[in-house]
Each structure stands twice: as C-alpha cells, then as structure tokens.
Protein backbone atom coordinates (compact mmCIF):
# COMPACT_ATOMS: atom_id res chain seq x y z
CA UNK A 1 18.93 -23.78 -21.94
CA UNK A 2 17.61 -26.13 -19.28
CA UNK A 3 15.21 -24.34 -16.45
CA UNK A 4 17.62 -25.00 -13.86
CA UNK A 5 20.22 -22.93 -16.02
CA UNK A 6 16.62 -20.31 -16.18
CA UNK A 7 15.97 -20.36 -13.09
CA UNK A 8 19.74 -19.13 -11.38
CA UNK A 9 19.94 -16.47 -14.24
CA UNK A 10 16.46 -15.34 -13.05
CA UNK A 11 16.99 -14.90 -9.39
CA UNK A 12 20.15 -13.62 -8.49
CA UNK A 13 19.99 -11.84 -5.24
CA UNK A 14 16.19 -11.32 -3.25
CA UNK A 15 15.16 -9.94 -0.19
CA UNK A 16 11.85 -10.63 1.57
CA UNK A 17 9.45 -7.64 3.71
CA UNK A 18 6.54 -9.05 5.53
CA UNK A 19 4.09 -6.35 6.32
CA UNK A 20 0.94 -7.64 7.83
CA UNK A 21 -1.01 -9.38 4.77
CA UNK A 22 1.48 -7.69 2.48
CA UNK A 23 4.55 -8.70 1.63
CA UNK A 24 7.27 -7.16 -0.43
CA UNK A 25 9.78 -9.42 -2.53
CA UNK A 26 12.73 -7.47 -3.68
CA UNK A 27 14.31 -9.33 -6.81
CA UNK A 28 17.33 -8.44 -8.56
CA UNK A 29 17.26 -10.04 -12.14
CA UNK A 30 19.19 -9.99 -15.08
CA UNK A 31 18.11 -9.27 -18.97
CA UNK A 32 19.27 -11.49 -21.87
CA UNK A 33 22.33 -9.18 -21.78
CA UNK A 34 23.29 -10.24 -18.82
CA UNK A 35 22.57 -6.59 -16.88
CA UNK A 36 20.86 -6.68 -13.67
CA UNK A 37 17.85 -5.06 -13.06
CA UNK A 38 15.57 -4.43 -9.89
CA UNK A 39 12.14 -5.82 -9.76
CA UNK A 40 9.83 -5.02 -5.96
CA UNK A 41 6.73 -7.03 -6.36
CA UNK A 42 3.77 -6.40 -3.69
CA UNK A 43 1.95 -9.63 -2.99
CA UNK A 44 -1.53 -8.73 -0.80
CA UNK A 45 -3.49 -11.75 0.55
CA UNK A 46 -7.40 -11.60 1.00
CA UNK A 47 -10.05 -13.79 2.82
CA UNK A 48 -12.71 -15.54 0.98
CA UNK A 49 -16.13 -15.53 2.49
CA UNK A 50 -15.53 -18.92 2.43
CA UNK A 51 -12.49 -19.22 4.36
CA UNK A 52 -10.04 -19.42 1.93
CA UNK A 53 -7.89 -16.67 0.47
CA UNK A 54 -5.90 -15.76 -2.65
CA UNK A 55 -3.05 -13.26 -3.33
CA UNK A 56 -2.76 -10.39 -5.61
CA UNK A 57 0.46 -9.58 -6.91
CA UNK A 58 1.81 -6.13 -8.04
CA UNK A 59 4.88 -5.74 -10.09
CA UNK A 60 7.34 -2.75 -11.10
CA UNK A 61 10.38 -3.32 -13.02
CA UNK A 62 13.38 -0.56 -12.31
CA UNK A 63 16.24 -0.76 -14.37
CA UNK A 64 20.21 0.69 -13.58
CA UNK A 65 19.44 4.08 -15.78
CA UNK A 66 16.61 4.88 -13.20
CA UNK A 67 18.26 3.94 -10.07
CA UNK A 68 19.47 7.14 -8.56
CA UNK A 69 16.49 9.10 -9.17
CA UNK A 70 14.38 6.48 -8.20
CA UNK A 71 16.67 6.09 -4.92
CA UNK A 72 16.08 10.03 -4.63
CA UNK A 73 12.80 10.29 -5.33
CA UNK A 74 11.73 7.54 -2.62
CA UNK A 75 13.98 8.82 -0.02
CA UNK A 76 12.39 12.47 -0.58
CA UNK A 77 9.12 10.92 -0.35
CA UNK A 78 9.88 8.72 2.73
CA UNK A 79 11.79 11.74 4.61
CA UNK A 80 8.78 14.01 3.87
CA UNK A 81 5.92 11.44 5.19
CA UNK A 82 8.46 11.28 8.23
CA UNK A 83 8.68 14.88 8.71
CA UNK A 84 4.63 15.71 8.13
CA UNK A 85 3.61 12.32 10.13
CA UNK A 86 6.16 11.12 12.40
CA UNK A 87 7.53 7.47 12.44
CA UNK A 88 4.68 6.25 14.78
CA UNK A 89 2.11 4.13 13.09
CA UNK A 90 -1.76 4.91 13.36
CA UNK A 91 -2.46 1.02 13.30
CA UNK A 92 -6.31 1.39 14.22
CA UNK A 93 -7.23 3.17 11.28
CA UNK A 94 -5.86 -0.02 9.38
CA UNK A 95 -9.29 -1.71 11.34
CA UNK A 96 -12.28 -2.08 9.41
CA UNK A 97 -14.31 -0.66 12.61
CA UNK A 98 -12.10 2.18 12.51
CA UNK A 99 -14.33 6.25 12.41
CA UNK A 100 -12.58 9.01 11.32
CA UNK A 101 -13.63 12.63 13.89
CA UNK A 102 -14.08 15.31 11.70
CA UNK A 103 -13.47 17.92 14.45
CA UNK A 104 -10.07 18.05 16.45
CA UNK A 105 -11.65 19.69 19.12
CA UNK A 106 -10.70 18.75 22.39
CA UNK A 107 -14.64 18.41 23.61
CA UNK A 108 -15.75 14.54 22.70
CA UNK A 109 -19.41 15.79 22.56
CA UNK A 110 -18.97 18.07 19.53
CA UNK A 111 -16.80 15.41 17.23
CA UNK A 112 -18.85 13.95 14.28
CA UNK A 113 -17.46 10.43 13.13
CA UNK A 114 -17.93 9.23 9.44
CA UNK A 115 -21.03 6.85 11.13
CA UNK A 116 -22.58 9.85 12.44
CA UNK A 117 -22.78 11.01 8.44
CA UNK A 118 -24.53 8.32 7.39
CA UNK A 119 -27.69 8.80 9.48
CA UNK A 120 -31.13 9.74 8.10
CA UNK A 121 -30.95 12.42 10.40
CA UNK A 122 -28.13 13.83 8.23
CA UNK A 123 -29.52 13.57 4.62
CA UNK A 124 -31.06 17.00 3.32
CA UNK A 125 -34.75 16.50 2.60
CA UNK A 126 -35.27 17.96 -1.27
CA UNK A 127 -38.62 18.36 -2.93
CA UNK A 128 -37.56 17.92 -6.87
CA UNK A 129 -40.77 19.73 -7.64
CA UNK A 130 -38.59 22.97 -5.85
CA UNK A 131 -35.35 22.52 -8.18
C-alpha cells in the first residue's frame, strides 16, 4: 500500500482543542480491520532556557467496547468537578508567582502563604544529640 493510501486510512475524522500551551487532538482511526477507534493525544509545549521550545506528547487509545463507560465515566467526573468547583476558572494559580493562603479567614494579617513556609523563621531548630 502506498502512504497516501496509509495516510487516509489513518486519519479519518479529527478535531483540534487549543488550551493555552496544551492542545488536544482528537483522532478517530481505524485498525487493520477496518473498525474505528478513538485516539485523544495531549501535546504540551515548553520553553527552553534558550529560547526555544519542544512539545511533549501524551497518547491514549479508546476503542468502541469502552466507549460508553468511558463516555460515563468522564461525564461523571466532569459534572462532579462542576458541582464541587463551579465552571469559573482560577487562572492565577496557573502563574508561576502564584501563593497558596493556608487560612480562609477573612483577616489578611493572619493568612500564611506557601512563601511564608519557607522562611528560616519557620524551620524547627533540632539538636540530634536530643533525639
């Protein structure tokens, strides 16, 4: 078989989700067989030092004989996040900058952030001579 015949048996339907430096590729593909099976690859792209960046790519394969537990078992998991979280996304905590309070108190004085944490001033002072 010539790669063009390959490459048309290989992708036969795909959809595309761009997520900030993710992106999702939804391919439907079919077996020697000729069934059709679902493959979501996650494709993540990172920064060099440099400048320059590279991807890493994730892959699952879900076949027919999995699809409606699959499709139930995401849209439990989706419609629980929803219900626990909300639909509204918490995009600073995506920031690198981003501190975590540890308190939910209303009073801003009394909330310790993950920063605060990692002072000296928090460290127990141990003797090993005591243990």
């Amino acid at each position: 078989m010539n790669n063009n015949g390959m490459m048309e048996k290989e992708e036969i339907f795909s959809k595309v989700l761009r997520a900030g430096r993710r992106t999702y590729f939804f391919d439907v593909r079919a077996t020697k067989a000729e069934d059709y099976y679902l493959t979501i690859t996650e494709s993540k792209k990172f920064t060099n030092d440099d400048g320059s960046f590279h991807y890493k790519k994730h892959k699952i394969y879900i076949y027919k004989e999995d699809f409606t537990e699959f499709k139930d078992i995401l849209s439990e998991m989706t419609d629980y996040i929803i219900k626990e979280k909300g639909d509204e996304v918490i995009s600073e905590r995506h920031q690198k900058d981003f501190k975590k309070e540890y308190d939910s108190s209303e009073d801003n004085s009394s909330r310790v952030t993950e920063a605060d944490l990692k002072t000296p001033e928090s460290f127990t002072d141990i003797n090993f001579d005591d243990i």
